[in-house]
Protein backbone atom coordinates (compact mmCIF):
# COMPACT_ATOMS: atom_id res chain seq x y z
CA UNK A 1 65.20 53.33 -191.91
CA UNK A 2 63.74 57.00 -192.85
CA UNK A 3 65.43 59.73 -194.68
CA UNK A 4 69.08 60.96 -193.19
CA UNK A 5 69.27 64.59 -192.43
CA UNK A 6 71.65 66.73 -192.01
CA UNK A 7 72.19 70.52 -191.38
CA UNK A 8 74.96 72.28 -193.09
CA UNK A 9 74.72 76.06 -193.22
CA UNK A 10 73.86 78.08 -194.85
CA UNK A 11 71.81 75.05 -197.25
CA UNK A 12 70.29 71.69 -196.51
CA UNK A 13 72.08 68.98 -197.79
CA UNK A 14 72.20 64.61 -196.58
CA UNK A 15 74.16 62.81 -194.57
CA UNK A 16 73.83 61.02 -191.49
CA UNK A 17 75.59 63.49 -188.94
CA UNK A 18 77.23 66.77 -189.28
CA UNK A 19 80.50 68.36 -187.96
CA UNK A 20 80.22 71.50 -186.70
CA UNK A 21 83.52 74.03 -186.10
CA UNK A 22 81.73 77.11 -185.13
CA UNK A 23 83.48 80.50 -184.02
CA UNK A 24 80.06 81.35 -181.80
CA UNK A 25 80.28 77.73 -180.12
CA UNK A 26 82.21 77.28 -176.80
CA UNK A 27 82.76 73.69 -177.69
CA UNK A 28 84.46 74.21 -181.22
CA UNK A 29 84.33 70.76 -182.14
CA UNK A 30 81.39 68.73 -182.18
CA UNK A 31 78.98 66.52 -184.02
CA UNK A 32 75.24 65.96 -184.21
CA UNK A 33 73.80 62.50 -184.90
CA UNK A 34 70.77 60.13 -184.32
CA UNK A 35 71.75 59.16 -180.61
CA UNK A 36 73.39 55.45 -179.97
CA UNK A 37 72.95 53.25 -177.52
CA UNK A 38 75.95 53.81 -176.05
CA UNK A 39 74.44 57.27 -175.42
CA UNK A 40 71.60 56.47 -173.33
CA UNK A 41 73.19 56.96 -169.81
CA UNK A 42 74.75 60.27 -170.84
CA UNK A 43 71.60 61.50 -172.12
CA UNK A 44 69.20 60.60 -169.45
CA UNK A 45 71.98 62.05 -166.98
CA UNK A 46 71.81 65.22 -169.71
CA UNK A 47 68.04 65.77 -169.75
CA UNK A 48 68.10 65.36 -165.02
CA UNK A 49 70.89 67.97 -165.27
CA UNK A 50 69.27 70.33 -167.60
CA UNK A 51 65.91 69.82 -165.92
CA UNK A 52 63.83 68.57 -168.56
CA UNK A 53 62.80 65.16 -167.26
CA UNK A 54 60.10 65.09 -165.02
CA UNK A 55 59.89 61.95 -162.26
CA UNK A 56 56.47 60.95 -163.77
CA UNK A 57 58.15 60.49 -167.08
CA UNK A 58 60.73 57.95 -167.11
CA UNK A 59 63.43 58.88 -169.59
CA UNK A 60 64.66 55.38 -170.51
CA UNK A 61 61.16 54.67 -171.89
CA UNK A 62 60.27 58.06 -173.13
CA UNK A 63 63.50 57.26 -175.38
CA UNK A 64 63.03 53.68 -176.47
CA UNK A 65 59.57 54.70 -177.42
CA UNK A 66 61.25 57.49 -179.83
CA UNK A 67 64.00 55.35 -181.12
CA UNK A 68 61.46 51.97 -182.16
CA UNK A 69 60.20 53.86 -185.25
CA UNK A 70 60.95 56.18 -188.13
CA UNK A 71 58.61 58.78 -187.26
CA UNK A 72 60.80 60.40 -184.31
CA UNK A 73 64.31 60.37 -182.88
CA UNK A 74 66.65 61.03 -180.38
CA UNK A 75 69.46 63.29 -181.62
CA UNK A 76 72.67 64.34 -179.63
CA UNK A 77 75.52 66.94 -180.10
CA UNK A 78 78.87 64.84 -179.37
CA UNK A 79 81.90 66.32 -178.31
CA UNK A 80 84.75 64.48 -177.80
CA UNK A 81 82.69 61.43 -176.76
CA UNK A 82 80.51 63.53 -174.37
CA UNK A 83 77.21 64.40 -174.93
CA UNK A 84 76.84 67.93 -174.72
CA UNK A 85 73.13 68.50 -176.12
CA UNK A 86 69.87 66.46 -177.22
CA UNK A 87 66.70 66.96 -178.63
CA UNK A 88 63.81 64.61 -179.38
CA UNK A 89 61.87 65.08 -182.69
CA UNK A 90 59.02 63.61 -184.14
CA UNK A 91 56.60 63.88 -186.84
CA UNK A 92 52.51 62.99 -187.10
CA UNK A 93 52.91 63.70 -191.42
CA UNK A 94 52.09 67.21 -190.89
CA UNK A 95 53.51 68.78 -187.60
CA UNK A 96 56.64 68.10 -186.57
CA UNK A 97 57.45 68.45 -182.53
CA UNK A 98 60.18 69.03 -180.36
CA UNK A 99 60.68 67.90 -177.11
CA UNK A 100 63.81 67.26 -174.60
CA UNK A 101 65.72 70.28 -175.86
CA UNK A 102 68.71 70.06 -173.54
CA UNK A 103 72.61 71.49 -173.10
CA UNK A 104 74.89 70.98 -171.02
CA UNK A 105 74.72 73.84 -168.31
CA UNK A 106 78.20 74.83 -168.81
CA UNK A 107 78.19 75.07 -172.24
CA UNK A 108 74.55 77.40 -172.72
CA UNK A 109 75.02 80.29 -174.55
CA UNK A 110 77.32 79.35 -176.79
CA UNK A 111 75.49 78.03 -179.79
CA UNK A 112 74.92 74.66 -179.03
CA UNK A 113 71.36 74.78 -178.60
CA UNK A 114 70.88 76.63 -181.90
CA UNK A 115 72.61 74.26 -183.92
CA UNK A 116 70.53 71.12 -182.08
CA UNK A 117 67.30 73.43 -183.02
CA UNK A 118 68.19 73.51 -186.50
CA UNK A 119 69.49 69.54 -187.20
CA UNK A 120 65.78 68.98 -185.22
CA UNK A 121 64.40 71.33 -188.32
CA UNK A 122 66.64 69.80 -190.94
CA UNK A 123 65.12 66.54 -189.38
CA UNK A 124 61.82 67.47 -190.25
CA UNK A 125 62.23 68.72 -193.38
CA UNK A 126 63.76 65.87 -194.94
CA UNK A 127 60.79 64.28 -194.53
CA UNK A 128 58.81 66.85 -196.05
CA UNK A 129 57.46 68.56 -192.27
CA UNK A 130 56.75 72.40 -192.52
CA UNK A 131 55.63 72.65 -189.53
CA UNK A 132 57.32 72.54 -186.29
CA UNK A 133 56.23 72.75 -182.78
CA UNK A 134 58.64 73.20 -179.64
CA UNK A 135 57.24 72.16 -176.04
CA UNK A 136 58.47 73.93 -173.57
CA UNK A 137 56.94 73.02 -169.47
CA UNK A 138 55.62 76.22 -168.06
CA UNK A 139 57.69 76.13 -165.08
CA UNK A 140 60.98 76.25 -167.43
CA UNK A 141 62.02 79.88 -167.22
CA UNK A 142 65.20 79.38 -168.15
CA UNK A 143 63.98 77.56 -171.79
CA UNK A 144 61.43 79.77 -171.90
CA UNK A 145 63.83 82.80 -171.85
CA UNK A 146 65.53 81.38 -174.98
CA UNK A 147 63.18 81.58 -177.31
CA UNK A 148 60.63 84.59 -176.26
């Protein structure tokens, strides 16, 4: 399977997940990783919460589809065996993309989605992507508020 990745600040280094212990995080103590399957209802229930799935896009295949090759992934912030974030992140060879950037609504603000941003960047890089897109929907005001 592709390259491991892994985000440790302030330099890039490999491993297969990361722990993070953050000051700025409200959840001090969690991990990011390529998602599991035992992660699949949490994130779908993740992604309805935090209103990035759409009902003309069914989530189980959107992730099944990103999971069946080594071009793209699912990866999750865990804490303490919950979910708490996601992001799905692929790569064409040149661009990389973004897509299903979700945390948990009680835990926004707090770093979380910063640190999924940068393991989907550390993704990317590892296998040599400079470029990286984010898609956000239009009607999204609250993503879109994060990163004008």
């Amino acid at each position: 399977m592709g390259a491991h990745w892994m985000r440790s600040f302030p330099q890039l280094s490999l491993s297969t997940e990361h722990q993070y212990r953050g000051e700025q995080s409200v959840a001090k103590d969690f991990h990011i990783r390529d998602m599991r399957d035992e992660h699949l209802n949490h994130v779908v229930a993740l992604w309805r919460e935090g209103g990035v799935s759409r009902p003309w896009n069914d989530p189980v295949t959107d992730i099944a589809f990103a999971r069946k090759g080594p071009h793209s992934a699912i990866l999750v912030a865990v804490a303490a065996d919950e979910v708490i974030a996601t992001t799905m992140v692929g790569e064409d060879g040149h661009r990389g993309w973004v897509y299903y950037v979700a945390t948990s609504p009680r835990l926004q603000g707090g770093g979380i989605g910063r640190a999924i941003m940068d393991a989907a960047e550390a993704w990317l890089t590892c296998r040599g992507i400079w470029k990286m897109q984010l898609l956000v929907r239009a009607d999204n005001e609250s993503a879109k508020g994060c990163y004008e």
